[in-house]
Protein backbone atom coordinates (compact mmCIF):
# COMPACT_ATOMS: atom_id res chain seq x y z
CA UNK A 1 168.03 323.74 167.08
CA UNK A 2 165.45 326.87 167.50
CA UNK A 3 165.44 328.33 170.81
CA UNK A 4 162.69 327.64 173.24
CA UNK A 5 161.68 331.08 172.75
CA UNK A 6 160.89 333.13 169.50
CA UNK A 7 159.16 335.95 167.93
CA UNK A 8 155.61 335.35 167.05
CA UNK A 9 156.10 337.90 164.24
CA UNK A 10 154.99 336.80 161.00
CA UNK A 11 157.98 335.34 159.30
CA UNK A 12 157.64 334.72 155.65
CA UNK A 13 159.13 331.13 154.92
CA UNK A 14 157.43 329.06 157.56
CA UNK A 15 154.69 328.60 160.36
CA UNK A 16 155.03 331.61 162.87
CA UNK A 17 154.08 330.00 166.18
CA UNK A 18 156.35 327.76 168.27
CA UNK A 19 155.34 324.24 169.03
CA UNK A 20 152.91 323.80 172.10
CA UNK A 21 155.69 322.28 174.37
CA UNK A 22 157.78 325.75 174.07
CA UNK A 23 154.82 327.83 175.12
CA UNK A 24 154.56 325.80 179.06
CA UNK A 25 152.57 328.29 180.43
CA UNK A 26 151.54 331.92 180.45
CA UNK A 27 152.36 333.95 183.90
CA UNK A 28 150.10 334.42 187.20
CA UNK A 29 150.25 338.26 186.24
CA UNK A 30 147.42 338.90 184.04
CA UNK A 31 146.95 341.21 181.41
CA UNK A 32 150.51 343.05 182.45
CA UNK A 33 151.88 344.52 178.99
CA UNK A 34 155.61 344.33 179.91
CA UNK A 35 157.16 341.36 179.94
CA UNK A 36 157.16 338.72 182.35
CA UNK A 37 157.81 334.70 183.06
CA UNK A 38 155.97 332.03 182.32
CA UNK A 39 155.72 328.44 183.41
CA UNK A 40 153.99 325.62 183.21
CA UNK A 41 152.90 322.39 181.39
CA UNK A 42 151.63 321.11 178.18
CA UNK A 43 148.64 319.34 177.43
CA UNK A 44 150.70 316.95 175.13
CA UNK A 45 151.71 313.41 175.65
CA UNK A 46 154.15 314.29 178.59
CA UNK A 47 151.15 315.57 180.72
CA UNK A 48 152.73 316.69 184.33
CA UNK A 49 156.17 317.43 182.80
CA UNK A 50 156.98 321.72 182.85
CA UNK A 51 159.81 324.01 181.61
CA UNK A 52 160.37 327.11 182.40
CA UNK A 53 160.67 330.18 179.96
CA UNK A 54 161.43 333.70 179.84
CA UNK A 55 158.84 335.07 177.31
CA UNK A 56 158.20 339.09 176.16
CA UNK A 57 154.66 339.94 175.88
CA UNK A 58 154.75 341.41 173.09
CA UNK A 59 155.41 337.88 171.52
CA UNK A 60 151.37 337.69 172.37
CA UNK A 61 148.39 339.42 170.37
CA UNK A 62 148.87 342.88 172.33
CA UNK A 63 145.28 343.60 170.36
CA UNK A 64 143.76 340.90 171.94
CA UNK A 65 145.46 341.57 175.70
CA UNK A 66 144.38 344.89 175.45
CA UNK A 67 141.72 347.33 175.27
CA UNK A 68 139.19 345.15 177.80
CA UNK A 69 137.95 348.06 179.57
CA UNK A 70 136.96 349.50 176.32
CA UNK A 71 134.80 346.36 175.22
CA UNK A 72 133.53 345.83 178.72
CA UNK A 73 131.88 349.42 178.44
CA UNK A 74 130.67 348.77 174.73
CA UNK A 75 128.93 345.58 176.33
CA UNK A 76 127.74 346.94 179.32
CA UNK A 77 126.08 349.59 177.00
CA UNK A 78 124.30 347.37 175.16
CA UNK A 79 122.99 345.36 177.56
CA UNK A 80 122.04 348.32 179.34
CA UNK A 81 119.80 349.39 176.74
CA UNK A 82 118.32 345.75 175.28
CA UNK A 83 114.74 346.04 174.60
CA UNK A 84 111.73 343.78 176.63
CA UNK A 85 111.85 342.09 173.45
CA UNK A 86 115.11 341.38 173.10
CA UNK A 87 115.18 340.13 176.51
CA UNK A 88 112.37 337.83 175.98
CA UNK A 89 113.76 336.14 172.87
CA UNK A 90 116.54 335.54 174.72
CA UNK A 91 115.23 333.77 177.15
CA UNK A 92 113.03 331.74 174.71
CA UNK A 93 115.81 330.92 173.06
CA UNK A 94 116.88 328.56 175.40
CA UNK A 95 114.25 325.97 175.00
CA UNK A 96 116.37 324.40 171.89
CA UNK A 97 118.88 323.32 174.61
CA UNK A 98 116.23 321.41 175.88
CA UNK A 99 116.03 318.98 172.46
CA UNK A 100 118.50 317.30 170.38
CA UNK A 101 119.11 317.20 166.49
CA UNK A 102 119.53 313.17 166.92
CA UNK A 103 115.24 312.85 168.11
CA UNK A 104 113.48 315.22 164.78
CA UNK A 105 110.32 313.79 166.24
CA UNK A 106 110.64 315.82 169.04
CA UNK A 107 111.96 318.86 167.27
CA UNK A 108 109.06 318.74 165.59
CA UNK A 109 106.44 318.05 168.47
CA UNK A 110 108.49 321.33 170.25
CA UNK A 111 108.87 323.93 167.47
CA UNK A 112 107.22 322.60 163.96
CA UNK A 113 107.84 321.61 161.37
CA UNK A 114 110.06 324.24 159.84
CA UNK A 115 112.68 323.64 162.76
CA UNK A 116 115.41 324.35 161.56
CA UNK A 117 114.52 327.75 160.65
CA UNK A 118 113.79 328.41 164.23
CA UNK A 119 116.77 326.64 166.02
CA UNK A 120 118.69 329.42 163.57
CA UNK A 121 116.20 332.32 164.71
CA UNK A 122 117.03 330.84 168.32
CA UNK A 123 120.20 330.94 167.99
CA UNK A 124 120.44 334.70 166.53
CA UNK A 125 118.47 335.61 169.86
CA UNK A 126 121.08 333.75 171.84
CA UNK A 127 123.65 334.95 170.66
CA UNK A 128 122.78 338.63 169.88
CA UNK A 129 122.55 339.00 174.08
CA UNK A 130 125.04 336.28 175.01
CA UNK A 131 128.32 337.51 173.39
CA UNK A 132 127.71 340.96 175.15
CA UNK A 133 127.28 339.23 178.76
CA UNK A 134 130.34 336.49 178.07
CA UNK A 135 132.32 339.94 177.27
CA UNK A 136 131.63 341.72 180.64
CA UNK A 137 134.42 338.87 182.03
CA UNK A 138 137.16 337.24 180.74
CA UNK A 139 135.46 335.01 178.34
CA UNK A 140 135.20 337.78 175.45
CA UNK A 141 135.75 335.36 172.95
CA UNK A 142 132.60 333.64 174.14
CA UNK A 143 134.82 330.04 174.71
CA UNK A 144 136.27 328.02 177.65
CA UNK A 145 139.36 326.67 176.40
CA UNK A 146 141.28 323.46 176.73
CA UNK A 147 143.58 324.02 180.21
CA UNK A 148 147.16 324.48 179.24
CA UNK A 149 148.56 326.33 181.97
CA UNK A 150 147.62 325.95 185.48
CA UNK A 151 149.42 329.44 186.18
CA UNK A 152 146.98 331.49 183.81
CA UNK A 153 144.01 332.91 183.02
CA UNK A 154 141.09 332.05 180.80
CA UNK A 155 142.07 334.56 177.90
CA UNK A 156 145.90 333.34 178.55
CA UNK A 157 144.90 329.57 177.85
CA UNK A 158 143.34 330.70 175.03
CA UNK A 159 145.79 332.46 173.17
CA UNK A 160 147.98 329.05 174.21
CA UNK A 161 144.98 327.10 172.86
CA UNK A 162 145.26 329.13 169.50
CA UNK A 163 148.86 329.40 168.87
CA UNK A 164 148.51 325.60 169.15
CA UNK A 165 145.92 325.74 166.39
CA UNK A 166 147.45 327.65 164.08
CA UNK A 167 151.08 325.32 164.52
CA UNK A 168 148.56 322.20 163.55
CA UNK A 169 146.82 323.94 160.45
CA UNK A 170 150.14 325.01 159.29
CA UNK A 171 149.37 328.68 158.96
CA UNK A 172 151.96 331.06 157.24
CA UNK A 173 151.73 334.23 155.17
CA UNK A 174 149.09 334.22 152.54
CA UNK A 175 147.21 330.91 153.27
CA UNK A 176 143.90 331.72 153.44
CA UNK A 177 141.68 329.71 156.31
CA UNK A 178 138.37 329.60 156.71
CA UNK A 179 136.72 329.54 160.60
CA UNK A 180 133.45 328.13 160.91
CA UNK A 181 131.28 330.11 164.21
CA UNK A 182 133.57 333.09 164.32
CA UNK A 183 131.57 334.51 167.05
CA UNK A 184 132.86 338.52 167.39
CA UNK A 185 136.41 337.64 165.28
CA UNK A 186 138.52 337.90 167.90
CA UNK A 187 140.11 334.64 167.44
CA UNK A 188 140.34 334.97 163.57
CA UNK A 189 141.83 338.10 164.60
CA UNK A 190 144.81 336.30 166.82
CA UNK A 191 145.30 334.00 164.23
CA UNK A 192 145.70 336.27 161.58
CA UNK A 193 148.18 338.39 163.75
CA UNK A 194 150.58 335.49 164.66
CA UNK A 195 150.62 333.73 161.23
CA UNK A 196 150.16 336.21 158.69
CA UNK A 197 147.21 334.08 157.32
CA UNK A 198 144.08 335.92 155.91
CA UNK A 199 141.15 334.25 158.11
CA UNK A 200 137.51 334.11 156.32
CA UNK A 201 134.86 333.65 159.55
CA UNK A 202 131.27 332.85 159.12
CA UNK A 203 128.66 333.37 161.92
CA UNK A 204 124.66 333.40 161.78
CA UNK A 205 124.65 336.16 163.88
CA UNK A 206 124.86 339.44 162.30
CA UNK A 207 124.96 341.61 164.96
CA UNK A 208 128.58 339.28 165.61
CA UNK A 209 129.41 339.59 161.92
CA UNK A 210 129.42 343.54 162.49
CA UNK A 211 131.52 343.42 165.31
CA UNK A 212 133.98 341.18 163.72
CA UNK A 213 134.31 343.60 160.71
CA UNK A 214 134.67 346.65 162.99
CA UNK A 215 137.47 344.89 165.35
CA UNK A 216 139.47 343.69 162.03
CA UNK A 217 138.93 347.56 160.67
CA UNK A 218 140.44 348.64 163.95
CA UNK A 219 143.63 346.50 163.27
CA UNK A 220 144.38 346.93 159.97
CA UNK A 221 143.92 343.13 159.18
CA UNK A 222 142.60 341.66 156.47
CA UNK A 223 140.06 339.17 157.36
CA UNK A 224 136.68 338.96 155.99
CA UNK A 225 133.37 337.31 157.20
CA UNK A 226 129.93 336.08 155.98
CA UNK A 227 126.70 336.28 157.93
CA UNK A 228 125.63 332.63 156.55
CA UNK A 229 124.13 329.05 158.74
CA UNK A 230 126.00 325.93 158.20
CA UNK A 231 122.39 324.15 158.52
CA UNK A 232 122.17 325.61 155.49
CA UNK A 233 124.28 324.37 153.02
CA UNK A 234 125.62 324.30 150.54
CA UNK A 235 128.52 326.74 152.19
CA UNK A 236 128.78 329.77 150.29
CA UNK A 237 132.47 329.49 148.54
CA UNK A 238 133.97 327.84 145.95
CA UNK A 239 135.83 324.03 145.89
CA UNK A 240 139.41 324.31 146.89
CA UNK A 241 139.11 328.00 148.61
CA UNK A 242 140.85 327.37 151.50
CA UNK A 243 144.49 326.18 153.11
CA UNK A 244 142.95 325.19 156.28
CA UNK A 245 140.31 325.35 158.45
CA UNK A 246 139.42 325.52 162.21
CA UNK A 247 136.54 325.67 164.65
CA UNK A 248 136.01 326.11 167.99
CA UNK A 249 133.09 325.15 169.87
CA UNK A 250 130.30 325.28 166.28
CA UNK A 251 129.64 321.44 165.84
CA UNK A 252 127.25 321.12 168.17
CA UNK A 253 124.70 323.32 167.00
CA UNK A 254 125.39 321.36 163.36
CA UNK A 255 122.28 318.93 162.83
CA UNK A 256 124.19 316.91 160.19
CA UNK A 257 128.18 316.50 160.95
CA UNK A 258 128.43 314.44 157.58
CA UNK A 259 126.80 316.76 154.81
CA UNK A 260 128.85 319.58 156.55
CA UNK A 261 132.19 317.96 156.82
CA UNK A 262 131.72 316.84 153.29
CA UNK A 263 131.60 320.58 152.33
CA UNK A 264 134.48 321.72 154.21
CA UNK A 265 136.50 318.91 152.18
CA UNK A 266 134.94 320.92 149.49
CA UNK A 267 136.19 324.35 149.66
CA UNK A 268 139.82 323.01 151.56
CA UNK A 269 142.43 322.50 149.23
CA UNK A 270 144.59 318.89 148.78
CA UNK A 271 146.73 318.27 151.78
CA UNK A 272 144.76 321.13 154.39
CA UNK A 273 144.67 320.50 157.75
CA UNK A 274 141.36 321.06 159.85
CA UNK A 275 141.55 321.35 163.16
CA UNK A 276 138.18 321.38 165.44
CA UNK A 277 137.70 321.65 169.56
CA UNK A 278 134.44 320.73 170.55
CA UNK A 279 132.02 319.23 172.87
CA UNK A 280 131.29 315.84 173.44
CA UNK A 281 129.81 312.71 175.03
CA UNK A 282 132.18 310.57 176.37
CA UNK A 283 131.97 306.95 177.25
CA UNK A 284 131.65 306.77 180.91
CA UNK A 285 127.98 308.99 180.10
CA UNK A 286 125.12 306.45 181.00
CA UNK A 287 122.02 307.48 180.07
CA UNK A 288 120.19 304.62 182.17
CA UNK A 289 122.06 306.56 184.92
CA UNK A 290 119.68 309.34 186.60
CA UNK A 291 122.44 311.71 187.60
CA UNK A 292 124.28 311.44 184.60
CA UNK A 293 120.86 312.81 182.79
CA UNK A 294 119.94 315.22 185.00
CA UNK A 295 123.23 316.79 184.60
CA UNK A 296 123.25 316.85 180.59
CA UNK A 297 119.73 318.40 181.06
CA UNK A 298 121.96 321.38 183.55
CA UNK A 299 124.69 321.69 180.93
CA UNK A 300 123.26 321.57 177.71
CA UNK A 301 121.39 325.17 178.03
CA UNK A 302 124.70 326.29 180.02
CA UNK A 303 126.71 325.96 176.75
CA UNK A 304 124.23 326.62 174.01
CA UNK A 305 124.33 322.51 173.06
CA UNK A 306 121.97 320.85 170.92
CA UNK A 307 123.47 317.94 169.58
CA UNK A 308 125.75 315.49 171.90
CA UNK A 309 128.29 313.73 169.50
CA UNK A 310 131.02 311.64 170.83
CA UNK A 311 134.56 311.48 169.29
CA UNK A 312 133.93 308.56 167.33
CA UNK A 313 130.69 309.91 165.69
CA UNK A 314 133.33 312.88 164.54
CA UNK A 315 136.13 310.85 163.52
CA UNK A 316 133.56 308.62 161.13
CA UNK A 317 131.97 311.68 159.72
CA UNK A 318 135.19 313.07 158.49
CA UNK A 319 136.79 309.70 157.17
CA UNK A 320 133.31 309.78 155.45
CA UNK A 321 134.11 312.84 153.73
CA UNK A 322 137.31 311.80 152.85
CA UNK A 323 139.34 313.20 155.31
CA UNK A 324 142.10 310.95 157.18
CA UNK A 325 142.42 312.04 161.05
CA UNK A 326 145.55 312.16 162.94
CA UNK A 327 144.79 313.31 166.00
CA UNK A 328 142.06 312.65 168.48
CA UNK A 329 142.34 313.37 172.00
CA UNK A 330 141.31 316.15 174.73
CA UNK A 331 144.34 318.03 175.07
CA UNK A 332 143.84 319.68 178.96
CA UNK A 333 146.44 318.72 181.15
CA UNK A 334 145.02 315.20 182.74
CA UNK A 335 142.35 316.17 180.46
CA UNK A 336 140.63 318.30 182.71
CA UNK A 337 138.69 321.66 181.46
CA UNK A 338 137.22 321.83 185.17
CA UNK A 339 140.03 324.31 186.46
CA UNK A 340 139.09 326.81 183.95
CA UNK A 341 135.51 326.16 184.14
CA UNK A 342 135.75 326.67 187.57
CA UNK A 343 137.53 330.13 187.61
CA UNK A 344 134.88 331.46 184.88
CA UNK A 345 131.74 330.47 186.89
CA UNK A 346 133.33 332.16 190.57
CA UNK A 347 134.17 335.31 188.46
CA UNK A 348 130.27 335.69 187.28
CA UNK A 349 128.80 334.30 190.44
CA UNK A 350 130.98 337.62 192.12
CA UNK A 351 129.78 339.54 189.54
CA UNK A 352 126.19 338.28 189.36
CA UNK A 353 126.24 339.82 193.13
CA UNK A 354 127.30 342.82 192.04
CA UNK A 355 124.50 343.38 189.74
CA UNK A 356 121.89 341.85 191.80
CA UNK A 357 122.76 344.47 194.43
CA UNK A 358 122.69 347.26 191.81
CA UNK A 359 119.55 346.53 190.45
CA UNK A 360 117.67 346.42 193.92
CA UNK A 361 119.01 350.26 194.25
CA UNK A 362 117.60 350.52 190.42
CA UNK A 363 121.31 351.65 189.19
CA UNK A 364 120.27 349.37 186.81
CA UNK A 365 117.74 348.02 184.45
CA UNK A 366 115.23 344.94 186.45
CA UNK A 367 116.41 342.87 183.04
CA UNK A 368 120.48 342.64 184.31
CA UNK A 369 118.61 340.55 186.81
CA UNK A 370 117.25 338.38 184.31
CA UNK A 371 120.22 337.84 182.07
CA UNK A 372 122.76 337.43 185.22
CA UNK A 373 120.38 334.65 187.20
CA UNK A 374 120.41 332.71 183.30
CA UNK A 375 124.03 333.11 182.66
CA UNK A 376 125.22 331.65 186.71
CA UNK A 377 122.95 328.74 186.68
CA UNK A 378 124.48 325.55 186.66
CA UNK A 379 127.85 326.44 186.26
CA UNK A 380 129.27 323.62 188.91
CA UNK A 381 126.63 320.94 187.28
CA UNK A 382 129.42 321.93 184.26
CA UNK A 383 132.62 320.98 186.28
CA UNK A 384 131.30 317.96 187.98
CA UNK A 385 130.24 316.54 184.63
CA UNK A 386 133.60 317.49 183.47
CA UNK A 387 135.49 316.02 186.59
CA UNK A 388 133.58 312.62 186.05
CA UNK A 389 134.44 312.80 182.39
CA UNK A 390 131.15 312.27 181.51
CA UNK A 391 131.88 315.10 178.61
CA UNK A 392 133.86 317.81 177.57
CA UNK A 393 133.70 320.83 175.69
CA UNK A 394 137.40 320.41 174.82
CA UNK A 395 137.62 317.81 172.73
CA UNK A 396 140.32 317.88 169.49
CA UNK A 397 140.13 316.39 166.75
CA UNK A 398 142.55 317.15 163.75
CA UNK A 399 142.41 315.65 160.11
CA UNK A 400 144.38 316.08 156.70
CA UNK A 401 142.68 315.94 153.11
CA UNK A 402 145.05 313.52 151.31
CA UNK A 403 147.30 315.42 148.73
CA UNK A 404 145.84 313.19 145.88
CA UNK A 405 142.42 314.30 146.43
């Protein structure tokens, strides 16, 4: 039997990340790059059980642990120096939060006919400014992630969350896996780094795009990535490309889940596994309840939403492509995201303060104001909805092309 604890090292003959329940939790010391103890729980079946572990950092991505102060500047830098116009997209971006792909009459009413082109132009504007403010804390990788350790941080859940990813897909040396909404790369990166896999990202953004490239430069990996929109198919590679496939957080800016999951069994190869995390609307969401609506209306904008698909409007889509699921399920201990949720939205409140006070002595541009005040609001609308599991952003949902295929 394996020991609890192993090398994350690529090896060459099978998957190189330990199963979830050997990974319990990452320590309360954050960021340290010696090693330390971790404990903990899993978000699996035995929900509530721990084990403790002695684990080495330098197990984790050290790239993706490290080198925070450095990004932090980069973003600060950029923000610093956005344009009026660049500000004001931004902000007018967020008015597609305010719809939903499942009423095109309204789409239409709000931004024309041609709106799809402009949810993507909204989107570019969203993201172009958002990835740079979600990087000034500890959500670089512009995702909250399932909760799989009470005893650590945001980035530490996520490099739990993505370890557990890369066991399900079946990652190993060589495979090559594509990662739909690959934001800045950072998570291709970790994957790549743990399993030896060459990860192929695509993003609309391609101010993102650059930054990916540039960060996988930096590391000597071998990833690559696309500027292309998944609205927009058909997706730019060829049938059978891929060994697997992943995304986290993407679907619901995707206007039609079946035409694109019909692709992705395209271009994945007999037997893949793809593995998605995204939000959702669960059943206890009433929408002849007035609280219940007034809160989607909070939350939607707060996580860049436009559709609201449940789990079972994901699990038919993929059987409709041909895809047979075999997992389905929010994997959060007590499947709960609030914890985390709740740790991100204190961190920027503190730091909204901060720049709120540095503004009024004009240390810094009147727009930080702006951008801070859009980012903080609503954050606790977000937990309550998630403590009333009305929906969650944390939703898994894992599926295998049959070998036959």
């Amino acid at each position: 039997m394996p020991s609890p604890v192993e090398t994350l090292a690529p090896l060459p003959a099978r998957v190189a990340v330990r199963d979830s329940s050997d990974i319990d939790a990452i320590s309360d010391e954050k960021h340290r790059i010696a090693s330390r103890t971790d404990s903990g729980s899993t978000g699996y079946g035995r929900r509530g059980t721990k084990r403790s572990s002695k684990v080495d950092v330098t197990a984790l991505d050290r790239s993706t642990l490290s080198n925070r102060v450095k990004t932090f500047r980069a973003s600060f830098k950029y923000l610093h120096d956005l344009t009026p116009k660049q500000v004001e997209d931004f902000m007018a971006s967020y008015v597609i939060y305010n719809l939903d792909w499942a009423d095109e009459k309204e789409m239409i009413s709000v931004l024309g006919p041609n709106y799809r082109e402009r949810v993507g132009e909204c989107l570019k504007a969203y993201y172009g400014v958002l990835n740079h403010l979600c990087a000034l804390g500890d959500v670089e990788k512009m995702y909250i992630p399932p909760l799989m350790s009470k005893h650590a941080t945001v980035l530490e859940n996520q490099l739990l969350y993505e370890r557990l990813v890369a066991r399900d897909v079946g990652m190993k040396p060589g495979d090559k896996i594509l990662d739909l909404g690959c934001g800045r790369g950072r998570v291709a990166a970790h994957m790549a780094t743990i399993s030896g896999a060459q990860i192929t990202g695509i993003n609309i953004d391609p101010n993102q795009i650059a930054q990916a490239e540039a960060f996988t430069r930096e590391r000597g990996l071998r990833n690559q990535f696309k500027v292309a929109d998944f609205n927009s198919l058909p997706l730019p590679f060829e049938d059978r490309s891929f060994d697997g496939f992943y995304e986290i957080q993407a679907l619901s800016l995707c206007k039609d889940l079946r035409a694109l999951f019909k692709e992705i069994y395209r271009v994945v190869r007999p037997g893949a596994v793809v593995s998605m995390l995204d939000w959702v609307r669960l059943p206890a969401f009433d929408f002849d309840n007035p609280e219940h609506v007034a809160l989607m209306r909070r939350v939607k904008p707060l996580i860049g939403a436009v559709g609201t698909p449940t789990p079972e409007l994901l699990e038919e889509a993929l059987e409709e492509a041909g895809f047979v699921v075999t997992r389905s399920e929010i994997p959060s201990i007590d499947g709960l995201q609030a914890p985390l949720i709740d740790k991100v939205d204190v961190y920027f409140r503190a730091i909204r303060q901060v720049i709120l006070a540095l503004v009024k002595l004009r240390m810094l541009p009147a727009h930080f104001k702006t951008l801070i005040n859009r980012l903080c609001l609503d954050g606790q609308a977000f937990v309550k909805m998630d403590r009333m599991r009305l929906i969650s952003t944390t939703y898994l949902v894992v599926a295998r092309k049959p070998d036959t295929a």
